[in-house]
N, C-alpha and C. Protein backbone atom coordinates (compact mmCIF):
# COMPACT_ATOMS: atom_id res chain seq x y z
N UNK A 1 -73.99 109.68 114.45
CA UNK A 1 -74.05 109.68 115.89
C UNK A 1 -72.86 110.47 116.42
N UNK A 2 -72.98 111.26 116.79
CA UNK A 2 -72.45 112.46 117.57
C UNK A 2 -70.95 111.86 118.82
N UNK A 3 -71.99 110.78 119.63
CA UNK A 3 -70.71 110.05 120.71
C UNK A 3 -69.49 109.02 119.87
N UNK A 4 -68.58 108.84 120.65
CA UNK A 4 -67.74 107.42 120.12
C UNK A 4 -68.08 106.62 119.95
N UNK A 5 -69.20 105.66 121.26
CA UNK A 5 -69.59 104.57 121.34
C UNK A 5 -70.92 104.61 120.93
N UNK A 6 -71.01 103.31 119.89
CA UNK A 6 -72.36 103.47 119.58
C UNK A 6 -73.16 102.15 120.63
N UNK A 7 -74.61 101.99 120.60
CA UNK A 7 -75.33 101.61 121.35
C UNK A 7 -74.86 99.51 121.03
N UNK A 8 -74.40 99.89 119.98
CA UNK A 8 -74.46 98.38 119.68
C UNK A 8 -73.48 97.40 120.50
N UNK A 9 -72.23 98.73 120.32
CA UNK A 9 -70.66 98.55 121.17
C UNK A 9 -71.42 97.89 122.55
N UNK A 10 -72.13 98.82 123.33
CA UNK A 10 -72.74 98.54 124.44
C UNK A 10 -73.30 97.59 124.74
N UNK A 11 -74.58 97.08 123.63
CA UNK A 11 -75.24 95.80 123.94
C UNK A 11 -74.06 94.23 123.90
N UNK A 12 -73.00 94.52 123.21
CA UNK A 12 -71.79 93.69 123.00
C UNK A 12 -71.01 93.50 124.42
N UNK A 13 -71.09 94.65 124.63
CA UNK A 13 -70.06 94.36 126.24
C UNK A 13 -71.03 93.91 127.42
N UNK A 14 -72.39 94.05 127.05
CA UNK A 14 -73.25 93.80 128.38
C UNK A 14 -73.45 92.33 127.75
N UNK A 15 -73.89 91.75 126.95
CA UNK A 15 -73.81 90.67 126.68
C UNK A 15 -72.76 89.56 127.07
N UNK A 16 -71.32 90.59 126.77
CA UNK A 16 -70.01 89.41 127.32
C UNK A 16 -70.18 89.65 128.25
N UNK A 17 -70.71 90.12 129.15
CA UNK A 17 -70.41 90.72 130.76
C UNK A 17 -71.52 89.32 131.54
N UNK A 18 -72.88 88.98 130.42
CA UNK A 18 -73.60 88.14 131.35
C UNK A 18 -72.98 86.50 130.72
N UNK A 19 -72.48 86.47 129.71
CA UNK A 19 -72.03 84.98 129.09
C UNK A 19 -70.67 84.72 129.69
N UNK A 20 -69.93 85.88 130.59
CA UNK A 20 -68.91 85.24 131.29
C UNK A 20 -69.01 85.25 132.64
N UNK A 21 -70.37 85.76 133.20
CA UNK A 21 -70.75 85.67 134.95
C UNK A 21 -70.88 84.03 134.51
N UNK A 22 -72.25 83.74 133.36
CA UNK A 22 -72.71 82.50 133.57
C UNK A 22 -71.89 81.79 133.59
N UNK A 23 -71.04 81.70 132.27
CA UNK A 23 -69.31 80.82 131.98
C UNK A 23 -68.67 80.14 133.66
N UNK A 24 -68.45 81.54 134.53
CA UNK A 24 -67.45 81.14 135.88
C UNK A 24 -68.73 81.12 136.89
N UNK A 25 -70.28 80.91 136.77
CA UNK A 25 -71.11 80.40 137.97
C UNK A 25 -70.82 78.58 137.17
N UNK A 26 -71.06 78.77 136.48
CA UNK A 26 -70.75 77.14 135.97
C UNK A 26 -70.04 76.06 136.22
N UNK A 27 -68.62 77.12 135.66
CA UNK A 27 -67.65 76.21 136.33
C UNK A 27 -67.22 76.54 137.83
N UNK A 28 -67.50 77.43 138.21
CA UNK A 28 -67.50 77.48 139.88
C UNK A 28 -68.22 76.43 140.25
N UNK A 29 -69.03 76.13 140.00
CA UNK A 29 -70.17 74.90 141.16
C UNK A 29 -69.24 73.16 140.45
N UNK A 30 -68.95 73.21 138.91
CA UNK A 30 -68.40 72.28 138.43
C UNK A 30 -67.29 72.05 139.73
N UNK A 31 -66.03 72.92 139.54
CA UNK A 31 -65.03 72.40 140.35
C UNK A 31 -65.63 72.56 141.72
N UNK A 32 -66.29 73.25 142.20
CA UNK A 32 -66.20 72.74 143.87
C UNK A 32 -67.03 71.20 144.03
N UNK A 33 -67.99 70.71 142.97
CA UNK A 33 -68.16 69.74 143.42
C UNK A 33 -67.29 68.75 142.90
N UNK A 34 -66.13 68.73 142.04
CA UNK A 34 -65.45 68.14 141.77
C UNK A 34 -63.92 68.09 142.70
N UNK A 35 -63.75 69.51 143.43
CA UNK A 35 -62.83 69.21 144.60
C UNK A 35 -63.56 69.07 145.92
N UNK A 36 -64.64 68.54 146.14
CA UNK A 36 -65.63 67.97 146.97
C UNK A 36 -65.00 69.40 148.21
N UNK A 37 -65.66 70.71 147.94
CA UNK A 37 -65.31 71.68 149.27
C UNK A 37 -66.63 71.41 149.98
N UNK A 38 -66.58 71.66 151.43
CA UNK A 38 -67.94 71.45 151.87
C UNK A 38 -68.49 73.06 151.49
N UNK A 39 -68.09 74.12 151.21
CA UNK A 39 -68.79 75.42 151.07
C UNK A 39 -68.57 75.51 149.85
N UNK A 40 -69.47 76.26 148.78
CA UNK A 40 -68.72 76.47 147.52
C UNK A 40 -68.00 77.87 147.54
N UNK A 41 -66.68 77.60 147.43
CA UNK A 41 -65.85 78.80 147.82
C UNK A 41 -65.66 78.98 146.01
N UNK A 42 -65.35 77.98 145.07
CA UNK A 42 -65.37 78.60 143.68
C UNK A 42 -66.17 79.47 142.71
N UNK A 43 -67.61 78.85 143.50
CA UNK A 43 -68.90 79.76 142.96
C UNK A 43 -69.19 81.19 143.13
N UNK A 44 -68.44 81.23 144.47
CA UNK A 44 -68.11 83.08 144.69
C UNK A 44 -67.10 83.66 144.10
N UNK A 45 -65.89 82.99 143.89
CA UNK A 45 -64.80 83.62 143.80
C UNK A 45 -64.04 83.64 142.54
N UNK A 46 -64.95 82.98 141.44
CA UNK A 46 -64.68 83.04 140.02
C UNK A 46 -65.25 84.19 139.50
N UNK A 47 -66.80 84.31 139.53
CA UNK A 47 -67.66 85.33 139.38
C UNK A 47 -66.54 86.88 139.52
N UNK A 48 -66.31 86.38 141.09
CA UNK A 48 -65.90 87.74 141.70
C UNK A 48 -64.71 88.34 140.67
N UNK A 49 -64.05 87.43 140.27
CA UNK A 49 -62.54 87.83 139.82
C UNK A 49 -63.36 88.23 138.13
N UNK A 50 -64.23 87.82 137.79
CA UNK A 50 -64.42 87.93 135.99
C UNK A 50 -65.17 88.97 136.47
N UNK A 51 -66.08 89.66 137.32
CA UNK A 51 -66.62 91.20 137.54
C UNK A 51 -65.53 92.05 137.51
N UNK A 52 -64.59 91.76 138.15
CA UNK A 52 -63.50 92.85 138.72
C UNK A 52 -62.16 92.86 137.20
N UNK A 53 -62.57 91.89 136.50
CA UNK A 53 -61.84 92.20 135.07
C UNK A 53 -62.18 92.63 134.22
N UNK A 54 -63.85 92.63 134.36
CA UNK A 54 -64.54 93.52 133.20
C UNK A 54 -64.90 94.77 133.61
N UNK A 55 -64.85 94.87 134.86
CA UNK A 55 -64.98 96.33 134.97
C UNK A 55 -63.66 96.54 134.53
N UNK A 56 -62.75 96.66 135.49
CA UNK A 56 -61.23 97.17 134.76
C UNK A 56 -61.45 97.41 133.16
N UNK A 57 -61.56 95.97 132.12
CA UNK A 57 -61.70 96.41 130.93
C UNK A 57 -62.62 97.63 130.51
N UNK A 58 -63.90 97.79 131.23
CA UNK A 58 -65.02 98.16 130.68
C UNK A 58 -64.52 99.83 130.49
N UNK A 59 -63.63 100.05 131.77
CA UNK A 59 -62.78 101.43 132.21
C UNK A 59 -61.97 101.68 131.18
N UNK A 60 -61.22 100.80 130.66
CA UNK A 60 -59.93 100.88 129.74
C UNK A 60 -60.60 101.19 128.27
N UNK A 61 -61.69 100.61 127.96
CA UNK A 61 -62.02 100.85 126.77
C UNK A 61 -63.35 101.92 126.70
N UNK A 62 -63.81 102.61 127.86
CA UNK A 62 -64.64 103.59 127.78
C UNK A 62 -63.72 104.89 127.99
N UNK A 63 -63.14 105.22 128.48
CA UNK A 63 -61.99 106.08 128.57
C UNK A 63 -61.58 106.80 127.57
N UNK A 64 -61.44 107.94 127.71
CA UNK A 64 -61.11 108.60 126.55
C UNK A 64 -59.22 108.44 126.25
N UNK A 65 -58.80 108.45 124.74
CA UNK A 65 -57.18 107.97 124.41
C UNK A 65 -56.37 109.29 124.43
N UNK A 66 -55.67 109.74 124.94
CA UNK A 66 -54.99 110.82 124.55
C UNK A 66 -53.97 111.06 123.55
């Protein structure tokens, strides 16, 4: 195979990408009903922060090394 990344690399990172949305929708709804919020402010804002780290990673390790 001709590229760096092979297809498998890929199915690996899209895989961690949906087992750690599910991971922090989980425990997002866990703790807000466990810090009794009337809105679930954890269910948005766990998600949000584990998207915005795997992209970053997803950047860092698709990137070419100089």
């Amino acid at each position: 195979m001709s590229s760096k990344f092979s297809g498998q690399q890929f199915i690996g990172m899209v895989s961690q990408f949906f087992v750690l949305i599910a991971l922090s929708l989980a425990l997002g709804w866990r703790f807000d009903s466990w810090m009794h919020f009337k809105s679930p402010w954890l269910i948005w804002i766990l998600p949000l922060i584990m998207i915005v780290g795997l992209l970053i990673k997803l950047i860092i390790d698709t990137t070419k090394k100089r």
